[in-house]
Every structure is written in structure tokens, then in C-alpha cells.
Protein backbone atom coordinates (compact mmCIF):
# COMPACT_ATOMS: atom_id res chain seq x y z
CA UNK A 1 -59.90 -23.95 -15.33
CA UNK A 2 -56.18 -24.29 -16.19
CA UNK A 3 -55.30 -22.56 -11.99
CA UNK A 4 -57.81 -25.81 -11.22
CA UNK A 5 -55.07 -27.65 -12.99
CA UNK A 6 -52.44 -26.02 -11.68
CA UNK A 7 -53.60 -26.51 -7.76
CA UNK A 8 -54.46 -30.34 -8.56
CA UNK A 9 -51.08 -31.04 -9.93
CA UNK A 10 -49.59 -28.62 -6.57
CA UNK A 11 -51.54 -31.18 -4.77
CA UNK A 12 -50.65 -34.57 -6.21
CA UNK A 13 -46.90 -33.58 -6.22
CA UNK A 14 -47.35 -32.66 -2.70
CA UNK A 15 -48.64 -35.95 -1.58
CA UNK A 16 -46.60 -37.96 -3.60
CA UNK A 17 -43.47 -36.26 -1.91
CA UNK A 18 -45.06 -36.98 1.63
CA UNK A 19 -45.32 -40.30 0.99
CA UNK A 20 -41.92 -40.72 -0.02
CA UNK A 21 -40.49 -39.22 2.75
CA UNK A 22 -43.14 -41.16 5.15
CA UNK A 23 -41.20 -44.29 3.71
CA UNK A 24 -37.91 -43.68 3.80
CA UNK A 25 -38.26 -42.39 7.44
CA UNK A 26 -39.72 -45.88 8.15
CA UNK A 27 -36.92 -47.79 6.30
CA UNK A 28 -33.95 -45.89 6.82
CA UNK A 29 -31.51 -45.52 10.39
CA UNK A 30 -32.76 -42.33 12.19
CA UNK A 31 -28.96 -40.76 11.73
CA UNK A 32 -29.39 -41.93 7.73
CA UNK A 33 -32.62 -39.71 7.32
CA UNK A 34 -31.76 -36.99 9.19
CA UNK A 35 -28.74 -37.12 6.97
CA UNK A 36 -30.89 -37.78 3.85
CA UNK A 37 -33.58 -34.93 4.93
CA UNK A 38 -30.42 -32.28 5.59
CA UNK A 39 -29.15 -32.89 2.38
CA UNK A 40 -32.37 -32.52 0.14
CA UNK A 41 -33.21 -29.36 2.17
CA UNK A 42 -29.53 -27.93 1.20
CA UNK A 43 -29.11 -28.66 -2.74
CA UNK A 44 -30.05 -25.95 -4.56
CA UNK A 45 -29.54 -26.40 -8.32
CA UNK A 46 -26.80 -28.78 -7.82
CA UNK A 47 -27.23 -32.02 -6.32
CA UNK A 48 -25.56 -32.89 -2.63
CA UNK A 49 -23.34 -35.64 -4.27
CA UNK A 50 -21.87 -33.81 -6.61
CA UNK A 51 -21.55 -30.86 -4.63
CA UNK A 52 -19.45 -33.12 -1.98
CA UNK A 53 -17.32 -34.80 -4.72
CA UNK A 54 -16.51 -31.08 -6.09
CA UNK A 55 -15.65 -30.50 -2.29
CA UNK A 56 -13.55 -33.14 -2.02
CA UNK A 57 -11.55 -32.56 -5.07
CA UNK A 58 -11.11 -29.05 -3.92
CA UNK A 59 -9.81 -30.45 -0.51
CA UNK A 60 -7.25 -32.77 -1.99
CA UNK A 61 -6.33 -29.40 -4.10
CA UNK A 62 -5.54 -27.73 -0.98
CA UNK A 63 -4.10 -30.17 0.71
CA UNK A 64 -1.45 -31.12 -2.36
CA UNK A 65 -0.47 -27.44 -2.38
CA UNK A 66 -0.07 -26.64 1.31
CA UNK A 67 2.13 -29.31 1.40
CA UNK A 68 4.23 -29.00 -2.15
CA UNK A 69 5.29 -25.42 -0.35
CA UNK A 70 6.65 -27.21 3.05
């Protein structure tokens, strides 16, 4: 009974995803999606954005020092 459960909710999440994505493909630029899709498929436990903000800090980190020592 409760694997039943399991698979059922396996399957709603499933479709509910699909047709999320099956919208956004048809209301988004091509370049935006592929963007969007890359980005989901990447983030692990931390989101994209916040993994590009903590990328750009650490760029502007980089960049200050390099040229403090010039």
C-alpha cells in the first residue's frame, strides 16, 4: 500500500514537472530556455543564482587583488 503511494506521488510530481517545462519552452526565447534548462540541470544543493552571485563576488575578489599588487 504505502510503495502504491509512493509510485503515485513519483508520478504526479513527474507530470507536474513536464508540464512546467512544456510551458516555459512555449513562452520563453529558445536561447532563454536552453539557458533556463542548463541551469536547473547544474544546481545541485545550491541554487544557480546564488551560485553566480558567489562567483561574481569571488571575481571582483580576484580582480581587486591582481591589481592592488601592480
Amino acid at each position: 500500500m504505502a510503495l502504491r503511494w509512493v509510485l503515485a506521488e513519483g508520478v504526479s510530481v513527474l507530470t507536474l514537472n513536464l508540464v512546467m517545462i512544456s510551458g516555459l519552452s512555449l513562452t520563453l526565447e529558445r536561447s532563454l530556455f536552453s539557458q533556463y534548462v542548463r541551469d536547473r540541470l547544474a544546481e545541485g544543493m545550491i541554487p544557480m543564482v546564488q551560485m553566480r552571485r558567489i562567483s561574481d563576488s569571488i571575481d571582483k575578489y580576484v580582480n581587486g587583488a591582481t591589481h592592488a599588487r601592480t
